[in-house]
C-alpha atoms as a PDB file:
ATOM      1  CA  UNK A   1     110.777 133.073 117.424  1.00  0.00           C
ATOM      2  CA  UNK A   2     108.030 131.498 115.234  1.00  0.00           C
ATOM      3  CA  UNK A   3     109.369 127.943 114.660  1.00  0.00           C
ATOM      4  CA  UNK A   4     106.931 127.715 111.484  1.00  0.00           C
ATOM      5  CA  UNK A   5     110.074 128.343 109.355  1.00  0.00           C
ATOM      6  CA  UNK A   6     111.359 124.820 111.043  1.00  0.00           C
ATOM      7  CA  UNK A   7     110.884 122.386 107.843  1.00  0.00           C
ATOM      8  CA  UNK A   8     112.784 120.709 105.224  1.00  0.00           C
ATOM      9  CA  UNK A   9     114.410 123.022 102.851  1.00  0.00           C
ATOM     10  CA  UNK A  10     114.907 125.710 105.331  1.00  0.00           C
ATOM     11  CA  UNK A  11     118.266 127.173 105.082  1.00  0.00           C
ATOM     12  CA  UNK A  12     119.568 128.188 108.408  1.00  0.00           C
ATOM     13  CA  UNK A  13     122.712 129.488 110.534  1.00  0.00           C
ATOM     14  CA  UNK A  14     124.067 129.070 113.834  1.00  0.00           C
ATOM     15  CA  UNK A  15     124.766 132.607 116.011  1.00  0.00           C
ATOM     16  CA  UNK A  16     128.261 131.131 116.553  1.00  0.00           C
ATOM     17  CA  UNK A  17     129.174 130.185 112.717  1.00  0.00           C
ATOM     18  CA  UNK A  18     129.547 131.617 109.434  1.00  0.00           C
ATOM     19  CA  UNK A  19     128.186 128.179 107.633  1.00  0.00           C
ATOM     20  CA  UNK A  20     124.933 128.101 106.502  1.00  0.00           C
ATOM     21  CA  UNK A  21     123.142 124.811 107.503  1.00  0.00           C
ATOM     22  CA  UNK A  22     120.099 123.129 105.635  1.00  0.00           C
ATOM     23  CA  UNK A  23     117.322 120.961 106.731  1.00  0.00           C
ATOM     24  CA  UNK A  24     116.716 118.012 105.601  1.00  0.00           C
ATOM     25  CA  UNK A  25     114.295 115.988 107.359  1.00  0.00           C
ATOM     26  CA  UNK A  26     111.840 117.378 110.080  1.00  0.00           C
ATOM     27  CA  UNK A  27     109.791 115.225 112.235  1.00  0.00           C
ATOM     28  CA  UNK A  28     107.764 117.024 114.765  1.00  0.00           C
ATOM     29  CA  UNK A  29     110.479 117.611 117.877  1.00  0.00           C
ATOM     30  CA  UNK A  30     113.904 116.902 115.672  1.00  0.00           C
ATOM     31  CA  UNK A  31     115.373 118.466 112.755  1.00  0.00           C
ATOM     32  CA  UNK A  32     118.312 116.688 110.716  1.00  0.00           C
ATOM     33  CA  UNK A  33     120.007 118.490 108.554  1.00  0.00           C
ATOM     34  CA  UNK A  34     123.237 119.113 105.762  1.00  0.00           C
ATOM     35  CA  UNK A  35     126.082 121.642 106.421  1.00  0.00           C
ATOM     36  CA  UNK A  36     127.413 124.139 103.548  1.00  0.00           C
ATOM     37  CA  UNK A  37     130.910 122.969 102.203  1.00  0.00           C
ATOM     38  CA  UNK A  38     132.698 126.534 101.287  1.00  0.00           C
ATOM     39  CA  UNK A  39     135.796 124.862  99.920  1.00  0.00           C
ATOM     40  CA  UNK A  40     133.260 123.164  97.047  1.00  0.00           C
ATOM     41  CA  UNK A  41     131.199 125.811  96.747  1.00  0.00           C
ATOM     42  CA  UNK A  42     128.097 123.291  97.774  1.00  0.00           C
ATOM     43  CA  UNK A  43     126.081 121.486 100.265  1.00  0.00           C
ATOM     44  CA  UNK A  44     128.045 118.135 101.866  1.00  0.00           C
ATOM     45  CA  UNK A  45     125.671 116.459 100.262  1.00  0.00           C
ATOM     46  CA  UNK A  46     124.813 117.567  97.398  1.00  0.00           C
ATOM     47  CA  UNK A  47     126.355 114.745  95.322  1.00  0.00           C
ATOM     48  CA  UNK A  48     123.608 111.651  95.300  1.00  0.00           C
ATOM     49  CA  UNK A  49     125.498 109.803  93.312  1.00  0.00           C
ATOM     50  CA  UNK A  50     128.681 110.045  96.227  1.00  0.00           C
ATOM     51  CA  UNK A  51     126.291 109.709  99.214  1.00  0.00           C
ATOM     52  CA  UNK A  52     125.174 106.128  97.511  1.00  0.00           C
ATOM     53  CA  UNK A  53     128.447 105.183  97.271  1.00  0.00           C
ATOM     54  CA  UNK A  54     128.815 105.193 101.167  1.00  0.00           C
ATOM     55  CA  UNK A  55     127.862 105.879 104.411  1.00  0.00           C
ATOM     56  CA  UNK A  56     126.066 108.991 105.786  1.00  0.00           C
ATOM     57  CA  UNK A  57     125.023 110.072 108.980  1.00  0.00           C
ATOM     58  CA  UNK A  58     123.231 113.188 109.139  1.00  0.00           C
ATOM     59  CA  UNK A  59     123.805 116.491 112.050  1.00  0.00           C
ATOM     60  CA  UNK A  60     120.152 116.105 114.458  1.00  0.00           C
ATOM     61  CA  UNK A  61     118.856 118.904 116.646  1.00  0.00           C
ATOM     62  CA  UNK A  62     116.104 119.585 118.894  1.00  0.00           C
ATOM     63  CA  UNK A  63     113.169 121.651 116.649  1.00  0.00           C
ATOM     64  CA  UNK A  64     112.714 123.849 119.580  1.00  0.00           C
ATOM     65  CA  UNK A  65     116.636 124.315 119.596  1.00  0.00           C
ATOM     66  CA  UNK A  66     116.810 125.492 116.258  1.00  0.00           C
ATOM     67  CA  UNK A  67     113.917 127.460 116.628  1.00  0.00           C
ATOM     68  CA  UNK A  68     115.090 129.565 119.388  1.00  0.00           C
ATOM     69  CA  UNK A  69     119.029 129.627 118.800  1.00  0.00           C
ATOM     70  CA  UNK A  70     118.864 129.719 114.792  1.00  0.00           C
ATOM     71  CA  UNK A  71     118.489 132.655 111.983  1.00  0.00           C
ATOM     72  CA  UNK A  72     116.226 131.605 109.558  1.00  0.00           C
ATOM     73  CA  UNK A  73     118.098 132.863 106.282  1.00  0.00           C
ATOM     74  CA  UNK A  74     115.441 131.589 103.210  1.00  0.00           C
ATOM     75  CA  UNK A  75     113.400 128.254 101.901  1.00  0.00           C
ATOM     76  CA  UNK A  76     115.834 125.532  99.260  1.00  0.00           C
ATOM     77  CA  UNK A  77     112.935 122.898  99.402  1.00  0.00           C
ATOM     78  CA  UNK A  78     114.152 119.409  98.512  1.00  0.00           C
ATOM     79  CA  UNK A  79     114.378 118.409  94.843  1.00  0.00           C
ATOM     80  CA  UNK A  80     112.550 115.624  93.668  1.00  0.00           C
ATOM     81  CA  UNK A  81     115.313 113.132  93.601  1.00  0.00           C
ATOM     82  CA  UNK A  82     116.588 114.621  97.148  1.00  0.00           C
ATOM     83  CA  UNK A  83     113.377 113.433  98.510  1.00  0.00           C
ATOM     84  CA  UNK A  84     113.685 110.205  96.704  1.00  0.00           C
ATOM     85  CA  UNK A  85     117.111 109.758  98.298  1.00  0.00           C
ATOM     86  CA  UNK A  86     116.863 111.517 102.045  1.00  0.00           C
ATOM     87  CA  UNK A  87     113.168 110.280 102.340  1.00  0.00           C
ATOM     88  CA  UNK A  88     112.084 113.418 105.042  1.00  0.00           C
ATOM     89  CA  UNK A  89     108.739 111.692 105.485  1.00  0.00           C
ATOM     90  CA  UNK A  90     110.091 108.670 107.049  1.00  0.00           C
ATOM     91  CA  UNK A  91     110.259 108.832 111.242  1.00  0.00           C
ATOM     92  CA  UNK A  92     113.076 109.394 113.443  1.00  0.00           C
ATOM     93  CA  UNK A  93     112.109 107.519 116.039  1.00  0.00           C
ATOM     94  CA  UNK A  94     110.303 104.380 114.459  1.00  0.00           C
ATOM     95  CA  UNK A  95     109.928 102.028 117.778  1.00  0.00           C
ATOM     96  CA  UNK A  96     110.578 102.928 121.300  1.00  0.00           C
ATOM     97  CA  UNK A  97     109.724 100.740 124.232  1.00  0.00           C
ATOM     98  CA  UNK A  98     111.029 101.677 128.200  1.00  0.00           C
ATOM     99  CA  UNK A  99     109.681  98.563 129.363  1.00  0.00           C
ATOM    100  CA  UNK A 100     111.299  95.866 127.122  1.00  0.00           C
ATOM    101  CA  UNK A 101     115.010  94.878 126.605  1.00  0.00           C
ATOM    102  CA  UNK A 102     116.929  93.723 123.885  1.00  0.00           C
ATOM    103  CA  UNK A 103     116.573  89.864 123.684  1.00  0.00           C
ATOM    104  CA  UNK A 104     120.079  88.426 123.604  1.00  0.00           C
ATOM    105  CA  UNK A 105     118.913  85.134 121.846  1.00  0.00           C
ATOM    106  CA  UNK A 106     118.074  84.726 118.347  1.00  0.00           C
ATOM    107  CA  UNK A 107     115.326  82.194 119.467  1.00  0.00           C
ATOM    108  CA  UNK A 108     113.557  84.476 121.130  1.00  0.00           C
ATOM    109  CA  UNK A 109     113.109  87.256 118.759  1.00  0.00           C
ATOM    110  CA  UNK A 110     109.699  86.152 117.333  1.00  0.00           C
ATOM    111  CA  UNK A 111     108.105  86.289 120.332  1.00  0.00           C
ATOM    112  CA  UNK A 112     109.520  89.111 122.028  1.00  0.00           C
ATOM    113  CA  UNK A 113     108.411  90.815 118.948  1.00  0.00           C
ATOM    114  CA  UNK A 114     105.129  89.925 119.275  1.00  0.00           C
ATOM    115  CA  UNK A 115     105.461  91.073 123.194  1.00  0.00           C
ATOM    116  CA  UNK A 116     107.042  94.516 121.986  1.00  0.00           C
ATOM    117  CA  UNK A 117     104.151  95.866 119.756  1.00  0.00           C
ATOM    118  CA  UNK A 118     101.224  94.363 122.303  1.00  0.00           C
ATOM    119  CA  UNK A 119     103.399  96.509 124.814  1.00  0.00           C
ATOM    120  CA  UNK A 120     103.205  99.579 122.713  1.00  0.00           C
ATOM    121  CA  UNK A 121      99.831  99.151 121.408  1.00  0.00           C
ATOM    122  CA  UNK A 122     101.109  99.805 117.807  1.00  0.00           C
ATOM    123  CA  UNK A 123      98.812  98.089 115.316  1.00  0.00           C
ATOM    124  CA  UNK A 124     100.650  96.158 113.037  1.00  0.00           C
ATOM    125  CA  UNK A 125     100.414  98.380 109.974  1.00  0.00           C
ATOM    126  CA  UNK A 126     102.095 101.156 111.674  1.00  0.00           C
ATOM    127  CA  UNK A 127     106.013 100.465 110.967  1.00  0.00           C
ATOM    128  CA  UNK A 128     108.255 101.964 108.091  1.00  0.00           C
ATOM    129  CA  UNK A 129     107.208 103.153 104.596  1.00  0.00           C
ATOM    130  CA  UNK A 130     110.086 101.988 102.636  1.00  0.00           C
ATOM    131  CA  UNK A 131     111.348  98.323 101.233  1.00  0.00           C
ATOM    132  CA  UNK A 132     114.434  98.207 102.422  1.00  0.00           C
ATOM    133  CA  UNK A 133     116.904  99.638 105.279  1.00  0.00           C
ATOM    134  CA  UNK A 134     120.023  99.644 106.712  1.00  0.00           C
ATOM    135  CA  UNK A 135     120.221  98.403 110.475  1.00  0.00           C
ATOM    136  CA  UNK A 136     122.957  99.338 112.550  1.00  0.00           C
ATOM    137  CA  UNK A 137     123.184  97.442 116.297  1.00  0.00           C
ATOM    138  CA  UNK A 138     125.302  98.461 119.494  1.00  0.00           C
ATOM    139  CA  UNK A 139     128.014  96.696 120.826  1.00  0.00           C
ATOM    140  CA  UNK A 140     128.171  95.422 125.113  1.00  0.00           C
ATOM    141  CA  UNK A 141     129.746  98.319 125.696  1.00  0.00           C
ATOM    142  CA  UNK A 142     127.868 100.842 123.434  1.00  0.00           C
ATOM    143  CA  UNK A 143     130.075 101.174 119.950  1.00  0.00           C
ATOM    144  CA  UNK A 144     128.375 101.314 116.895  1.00  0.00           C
ATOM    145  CA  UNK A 145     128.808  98.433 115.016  1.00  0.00           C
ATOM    146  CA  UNK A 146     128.259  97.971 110.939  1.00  0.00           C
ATOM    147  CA  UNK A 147     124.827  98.302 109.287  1.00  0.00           C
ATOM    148  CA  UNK A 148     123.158  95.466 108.032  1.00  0.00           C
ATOM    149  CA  UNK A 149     120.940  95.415 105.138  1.00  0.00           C
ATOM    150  CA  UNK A 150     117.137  94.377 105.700  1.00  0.00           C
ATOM    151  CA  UNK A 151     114.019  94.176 103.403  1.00  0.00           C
ATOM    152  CA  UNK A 152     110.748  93.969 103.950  1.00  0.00           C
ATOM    153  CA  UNK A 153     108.992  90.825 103.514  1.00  0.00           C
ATOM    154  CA  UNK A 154     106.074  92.374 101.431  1.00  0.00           C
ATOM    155  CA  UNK A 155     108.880  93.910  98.620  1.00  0.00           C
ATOM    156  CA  UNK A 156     107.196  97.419  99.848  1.00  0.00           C
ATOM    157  CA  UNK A 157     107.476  98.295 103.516  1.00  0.00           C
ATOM    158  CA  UNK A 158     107.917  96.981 107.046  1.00  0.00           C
ATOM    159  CA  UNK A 159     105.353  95.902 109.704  1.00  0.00           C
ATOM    160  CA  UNK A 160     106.094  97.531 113.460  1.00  0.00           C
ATOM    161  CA  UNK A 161     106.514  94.278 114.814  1.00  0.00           C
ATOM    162  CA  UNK A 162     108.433  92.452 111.165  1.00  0.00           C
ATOM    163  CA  UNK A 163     110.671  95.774 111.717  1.00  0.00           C
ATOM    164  CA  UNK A 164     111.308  95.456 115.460  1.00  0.00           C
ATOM    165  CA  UNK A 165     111.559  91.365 115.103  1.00  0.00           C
ATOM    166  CA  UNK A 166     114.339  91.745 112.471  1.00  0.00           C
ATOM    167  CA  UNK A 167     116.009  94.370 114.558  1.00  0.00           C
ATOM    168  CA  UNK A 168     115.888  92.213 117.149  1.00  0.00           C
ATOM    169  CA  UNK A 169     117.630  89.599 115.353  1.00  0.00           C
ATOM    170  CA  UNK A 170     120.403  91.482 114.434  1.00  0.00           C
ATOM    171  CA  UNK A 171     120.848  92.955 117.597  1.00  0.00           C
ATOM    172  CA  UNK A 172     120.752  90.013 120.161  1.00  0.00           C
ATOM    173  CA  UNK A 173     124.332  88.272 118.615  1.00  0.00           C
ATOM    174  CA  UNK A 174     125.837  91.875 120.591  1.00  0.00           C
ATOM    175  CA  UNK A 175     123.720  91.518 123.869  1.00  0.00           C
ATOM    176  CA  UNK A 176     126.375  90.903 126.363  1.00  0.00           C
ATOM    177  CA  UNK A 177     125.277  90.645 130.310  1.00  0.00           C
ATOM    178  CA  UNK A 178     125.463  94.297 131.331  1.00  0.00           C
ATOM    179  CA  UNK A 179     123.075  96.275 128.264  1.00  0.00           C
ATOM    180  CA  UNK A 180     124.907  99.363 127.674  1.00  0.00           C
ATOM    181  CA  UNK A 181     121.273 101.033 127.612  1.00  0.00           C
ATOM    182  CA  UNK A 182     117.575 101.160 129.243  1.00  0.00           C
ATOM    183  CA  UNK A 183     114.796  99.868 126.911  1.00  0.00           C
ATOM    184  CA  UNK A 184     114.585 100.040 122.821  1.00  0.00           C
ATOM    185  CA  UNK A 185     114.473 101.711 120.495  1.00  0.00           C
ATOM    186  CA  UNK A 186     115.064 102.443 116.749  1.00  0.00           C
ATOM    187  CA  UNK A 187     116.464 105.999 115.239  1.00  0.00           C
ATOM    188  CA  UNK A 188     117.499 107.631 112.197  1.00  0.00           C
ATOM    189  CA  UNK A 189     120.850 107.565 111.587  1.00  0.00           C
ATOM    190  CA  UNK A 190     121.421 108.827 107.693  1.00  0.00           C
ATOM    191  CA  UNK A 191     121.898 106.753 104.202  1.00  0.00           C
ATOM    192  CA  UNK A 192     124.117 103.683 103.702  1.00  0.00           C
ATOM    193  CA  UNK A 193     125.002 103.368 100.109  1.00  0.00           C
ATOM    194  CA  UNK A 194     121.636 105.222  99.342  1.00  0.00           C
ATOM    195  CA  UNK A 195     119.056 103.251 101.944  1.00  0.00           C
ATOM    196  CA  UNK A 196     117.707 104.762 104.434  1.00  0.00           C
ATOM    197  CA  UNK A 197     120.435 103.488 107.637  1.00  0.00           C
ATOM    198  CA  UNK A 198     119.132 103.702 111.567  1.00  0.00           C
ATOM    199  CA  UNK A 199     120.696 102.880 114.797  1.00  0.00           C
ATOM    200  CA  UNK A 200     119.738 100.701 117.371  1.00  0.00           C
ATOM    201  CA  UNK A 201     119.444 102.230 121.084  1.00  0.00           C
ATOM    202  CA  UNK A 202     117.642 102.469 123.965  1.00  0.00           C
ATOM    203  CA  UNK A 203     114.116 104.052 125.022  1.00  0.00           C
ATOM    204  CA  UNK A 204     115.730 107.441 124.165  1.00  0.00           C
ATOM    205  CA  UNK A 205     117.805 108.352 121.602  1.00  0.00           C
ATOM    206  CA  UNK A 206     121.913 109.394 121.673  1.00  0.00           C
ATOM    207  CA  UNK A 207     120.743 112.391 121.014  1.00  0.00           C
ATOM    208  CA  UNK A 208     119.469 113.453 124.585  1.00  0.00           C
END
């Protein structure tokens, strides 16, 4: 099937449900996207004053996935103040790194940051468009734990490595001896009380 139809906006369906689904952020090889509610007569999300009230996390699929299993039904393209809120043209994946670990000292997280984007070979303009996010670390054994607010130093948006160092930061207090993961790496998770939220993980995401 042509997977040009794969964008935000596009209202879909899955062979195996009646729902409709819509998309609302697409970035290249994933799609994450808003179920219709029947019982409201709407989409889940369709209240942005609700959503900012509390915590989000948005259903994520493979583009190729939807492209070949889904039936494209027509186009809702984002409102103005959707796109304000859901922000489709920030990343899914903003930093991921096989060869580094998690640092489990605070100390250290200056420096390892330093380490991670010479690794990647991101320059240091290249992190997130946005001045403020929720950032939401793993436990030793791989649990979720609660978001914590972060904003950028500039008041406007995040370096790679001022991203990955206060990641790092937040992350290291729930570095036990055994990681729960292989490598890093930072993902889209939804909103929390209206910011963009993302999770903290390994090389790949929980998605594969």
């Amino acid at each position: 099937m042509d997977p040009s139809w794969v964008e935000a906006g596009a209202v879909f369906r899955w062979p195996d449900r009646d729902g409709l689904m819509r998309a609302l952020v697409h970035d290249g090889a994933v799609v994450m996207y808003d179920a219709w509610w029947s019982h409201l007569g709407n989409w889940g999300l369709a209240d942005l004053q609700k959503i900012k009230q509390g915590r989000v996390s948005y259903y994520v699929v493979h583009s190729s996935v939807l492209a070949e299993k889904a039936t494209f039904v027509r186009s809702e393209p984002l409102t103005a103040d959707e796109r304000a809120v859901h922000r489709p043209d920030l990343p899914f994946a903003v930093a991921q790194s096989a060869r580094l670990s998690w640092p489990a000292k605070v100390s250290q997280t200056p420096a390892w940051a330093a380490e991670f984007r010479a690794t990647t070979g991101r320059p240091d303009g290249a992190g997130l468009q946005t001045p403020e996010v929720y950032l939401c670390p793993f436990g030793p054994k791989g649990g979720s734990k609660a978001g914590v607010r972060v904003r950028a130093d500039s008041g406007i948006s995040f370096t790679a490595e001022e991203l990955i160092r206060k990641a790092a930061t937040i992350q290291a207090p729930n570095v036990g001896d055994a990681v729960p993961v292989h490598g890093v790496g930072i993902y889209r998770l939804g909103l929390q009380r209206g910011v963009p939220a993302f999770y903290l993980w390994g090389a790949e995401s929980r998605m594969l």
